[in-house]
Protein backbone atom coordinates (compact mmCIF):
# COMPACT_ATOMS: atom_id res chain seq x y z
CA UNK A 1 -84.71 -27.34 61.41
CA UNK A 2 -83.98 -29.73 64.62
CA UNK A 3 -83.78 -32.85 62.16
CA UNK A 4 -81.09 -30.37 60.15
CA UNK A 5 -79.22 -29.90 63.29
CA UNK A 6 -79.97 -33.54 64.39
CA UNK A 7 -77.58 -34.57 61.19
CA UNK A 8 -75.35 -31.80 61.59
CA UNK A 9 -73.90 -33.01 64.48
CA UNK A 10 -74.22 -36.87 63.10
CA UNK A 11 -71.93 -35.75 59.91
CA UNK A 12 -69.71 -34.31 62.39
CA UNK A 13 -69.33 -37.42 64.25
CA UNK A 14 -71.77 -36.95 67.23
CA UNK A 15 -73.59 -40.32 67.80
CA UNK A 16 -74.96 -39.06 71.54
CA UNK A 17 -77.24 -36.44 70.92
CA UNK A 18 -79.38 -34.43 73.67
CA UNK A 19 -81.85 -31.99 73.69
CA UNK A 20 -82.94 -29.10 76.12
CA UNK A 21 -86.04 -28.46 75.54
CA UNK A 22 -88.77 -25.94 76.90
CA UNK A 23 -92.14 -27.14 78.50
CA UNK A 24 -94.25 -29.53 77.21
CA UNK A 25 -97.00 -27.69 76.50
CA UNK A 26 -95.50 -25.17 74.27
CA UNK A 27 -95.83 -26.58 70.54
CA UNK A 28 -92.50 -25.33 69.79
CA UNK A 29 -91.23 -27.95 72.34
CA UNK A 30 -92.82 -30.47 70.62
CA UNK A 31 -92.31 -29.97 67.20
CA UNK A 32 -88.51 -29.46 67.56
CA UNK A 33 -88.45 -32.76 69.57
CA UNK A 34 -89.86 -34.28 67.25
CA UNK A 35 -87.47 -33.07 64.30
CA UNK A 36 -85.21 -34.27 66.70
CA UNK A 37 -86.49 -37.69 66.85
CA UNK A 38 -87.16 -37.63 63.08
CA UNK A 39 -83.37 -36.63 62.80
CA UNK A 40 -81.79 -39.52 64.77
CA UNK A 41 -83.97 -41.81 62.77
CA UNK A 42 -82.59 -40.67 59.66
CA UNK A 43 -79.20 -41.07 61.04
CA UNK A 44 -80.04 -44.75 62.27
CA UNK A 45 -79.72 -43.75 66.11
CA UNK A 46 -81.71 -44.68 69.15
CA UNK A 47 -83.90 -42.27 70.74
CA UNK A 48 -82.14 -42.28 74.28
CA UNK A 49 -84.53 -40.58 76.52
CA UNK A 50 -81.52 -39.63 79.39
CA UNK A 51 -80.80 -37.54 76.38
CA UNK A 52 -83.92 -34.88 76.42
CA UNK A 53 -84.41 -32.58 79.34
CA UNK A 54 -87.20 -30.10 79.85
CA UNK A 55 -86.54 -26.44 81.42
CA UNK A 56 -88.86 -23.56 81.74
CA UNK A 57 -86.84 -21.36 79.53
CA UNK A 58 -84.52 -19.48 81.92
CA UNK A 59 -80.59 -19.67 82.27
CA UNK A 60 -81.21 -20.79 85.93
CA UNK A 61 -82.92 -23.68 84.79
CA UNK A 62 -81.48 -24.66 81.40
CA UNK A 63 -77.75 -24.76 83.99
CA UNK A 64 -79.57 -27.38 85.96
CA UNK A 65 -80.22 -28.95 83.00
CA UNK A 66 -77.41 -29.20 81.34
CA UNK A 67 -75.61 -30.24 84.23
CA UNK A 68 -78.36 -33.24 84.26
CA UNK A 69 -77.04 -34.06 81.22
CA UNK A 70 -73.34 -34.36 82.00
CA UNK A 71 -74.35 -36.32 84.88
CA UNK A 72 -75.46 -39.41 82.38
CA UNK A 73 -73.44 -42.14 82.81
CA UNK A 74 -72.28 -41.58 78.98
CA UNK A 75 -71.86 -38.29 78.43
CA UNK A 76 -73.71 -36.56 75.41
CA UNK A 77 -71.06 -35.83 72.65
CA UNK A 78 -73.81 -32.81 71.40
CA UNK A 79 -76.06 -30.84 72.90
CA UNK A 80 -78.89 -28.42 71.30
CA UNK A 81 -80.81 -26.30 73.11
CA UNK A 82 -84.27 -25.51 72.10
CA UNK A 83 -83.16 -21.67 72.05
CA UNK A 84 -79.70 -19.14 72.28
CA UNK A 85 -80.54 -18.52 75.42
CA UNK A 86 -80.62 -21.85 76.28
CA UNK A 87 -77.55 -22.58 74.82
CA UNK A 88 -75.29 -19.92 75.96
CA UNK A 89 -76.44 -20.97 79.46
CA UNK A 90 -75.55 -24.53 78.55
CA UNK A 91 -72.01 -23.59 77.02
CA UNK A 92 -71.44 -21.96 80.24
CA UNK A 93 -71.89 -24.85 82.62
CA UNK A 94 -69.78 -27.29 79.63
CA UNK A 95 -66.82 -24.89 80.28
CA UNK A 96 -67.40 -24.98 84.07
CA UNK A 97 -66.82 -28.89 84.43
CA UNK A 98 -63.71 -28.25 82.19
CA UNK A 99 -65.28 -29.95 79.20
CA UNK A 100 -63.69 -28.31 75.70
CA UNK A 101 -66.88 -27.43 72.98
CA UNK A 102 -66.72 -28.76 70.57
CA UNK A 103 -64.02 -31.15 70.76
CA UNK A 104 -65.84 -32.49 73.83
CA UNK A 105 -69.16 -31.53 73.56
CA UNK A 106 -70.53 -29.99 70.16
CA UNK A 107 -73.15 -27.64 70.41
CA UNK A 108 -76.20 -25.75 68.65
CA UNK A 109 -78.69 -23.32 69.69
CA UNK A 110 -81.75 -22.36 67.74
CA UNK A 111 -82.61 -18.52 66.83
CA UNK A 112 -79.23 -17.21 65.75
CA UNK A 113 -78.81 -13.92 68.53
CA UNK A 114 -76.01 -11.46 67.79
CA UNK A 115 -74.43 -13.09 70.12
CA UNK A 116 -74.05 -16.00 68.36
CA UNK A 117 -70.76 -14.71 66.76
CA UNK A 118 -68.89 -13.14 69.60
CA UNK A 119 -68.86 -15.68 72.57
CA UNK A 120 -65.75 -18.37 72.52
CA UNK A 121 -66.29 -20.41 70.45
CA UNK A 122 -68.89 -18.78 67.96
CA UNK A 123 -72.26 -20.71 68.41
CA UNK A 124 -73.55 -23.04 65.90
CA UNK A 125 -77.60 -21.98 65.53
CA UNK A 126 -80.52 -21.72 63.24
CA UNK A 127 -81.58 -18.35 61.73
CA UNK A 128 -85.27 -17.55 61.68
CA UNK A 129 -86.02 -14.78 58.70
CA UNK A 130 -87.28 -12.84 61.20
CA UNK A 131 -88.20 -9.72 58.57
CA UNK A 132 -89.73 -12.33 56.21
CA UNK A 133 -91.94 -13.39 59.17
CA UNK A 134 -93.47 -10.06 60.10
CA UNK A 135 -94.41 -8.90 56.42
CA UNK A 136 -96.29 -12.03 56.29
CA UNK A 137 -97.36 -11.71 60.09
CA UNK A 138 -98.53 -7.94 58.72
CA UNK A 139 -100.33 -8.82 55.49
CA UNK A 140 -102.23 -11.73 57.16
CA UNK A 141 -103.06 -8.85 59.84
CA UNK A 142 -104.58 -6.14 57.25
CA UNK A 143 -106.40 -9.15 55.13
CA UNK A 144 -108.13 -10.06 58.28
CA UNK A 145 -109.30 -6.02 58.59
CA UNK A 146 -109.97 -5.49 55.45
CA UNK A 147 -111.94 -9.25 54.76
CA UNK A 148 -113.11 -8.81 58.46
CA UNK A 149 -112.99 -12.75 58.51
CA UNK A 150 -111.01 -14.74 60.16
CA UNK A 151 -108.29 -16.80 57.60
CA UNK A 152 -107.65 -19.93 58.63
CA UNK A 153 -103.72 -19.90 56.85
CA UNK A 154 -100.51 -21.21 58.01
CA UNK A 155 -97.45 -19.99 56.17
CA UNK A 156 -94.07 -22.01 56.49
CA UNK A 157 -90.74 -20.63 56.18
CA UNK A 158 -87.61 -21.59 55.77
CA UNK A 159 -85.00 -21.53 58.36
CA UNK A 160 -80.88 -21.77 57.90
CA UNK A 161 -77.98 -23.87 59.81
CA UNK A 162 -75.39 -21.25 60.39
CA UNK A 163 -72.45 -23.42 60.92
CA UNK A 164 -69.92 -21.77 63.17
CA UNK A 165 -66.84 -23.06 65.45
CA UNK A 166 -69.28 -25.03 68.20
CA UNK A 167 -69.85 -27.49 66.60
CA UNK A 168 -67.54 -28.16 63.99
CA UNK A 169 -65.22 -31.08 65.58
């Protein structure tokens, strides 16, 4: 899903792209980073790493990071945080230091909130199919009963790019 949004924002003329990401040590930091990497190699960028900035998952901290990244010496022309949250809080401090999203700065979030469609401008952000998740989540739950084993199963699903006005430029 990152390298998705990754080439989003390269179709839509983005060429600096930065991440907010969450700690380390969570896996879904590090495999959206690296769909993210995977994404600017498709696209024939340069991993920039003034680009990718860690938070611990709260608006407090993803505002210090975004304004991180509009301190680089070249500012990002996108910016995806690793969640909605993330995002909002990041589309908050853009619009603070007068920048215009997306015309300045495009942006994406990842999870798709309700809220998604009625902050200014409508945020770009990847859907999970949350219902689809907890059927499987709730048959892999009553096999496990009923087998009284332990299954050893990973089930991938797909996720969607909802496109909306943030970053369309």
């Amino acid at each position: 899903a990152t390298k998705k949004i990754t080439r989003h924002f390269y179709e839509n003329g983005c060429r600096r792209i930065a991440y907010i990401s969450g700690p380390e040590h969570l896996n879904i930091s590090k495999n959206r980073k690296d769909g993210y990497l995977e994404g600017l190699k498709e696209c024939g960028l340069k991993y920039e790493p003034q680009y990718v900035v860690e938070c611990n998952l709260s608006t407090e901290d993803a505002t210090r990071a975004t304004k991180i990244l509009l301190k680089n010496k070249t500012l990002p022309d996108a910016i995806f945080g690793i969640n909605d949250t993330i995002a909002f809080a990041a589309m908050k401090e853009i619009k603070k230091q007068g920048y215009k999203i997306p015309v300045d700065i495009a942006l994406v979030g990842f999870t798709d909130e309700f809220h998604s469609t009625v902050v200014e401008p409508t945020l770009t952000s990847v859907t999970h199919p949350t219902l689809e998740m907890g059927r499987e989540a709730a048959k892999l739950f009553f096999q496990i009963i009923k087998t009284e084993k332990n299954l050893n199963k990973q089930i991938v699903l797909k996720t969607e790019l909802v496109v909306r006005e943030s970053s369309v430029k």
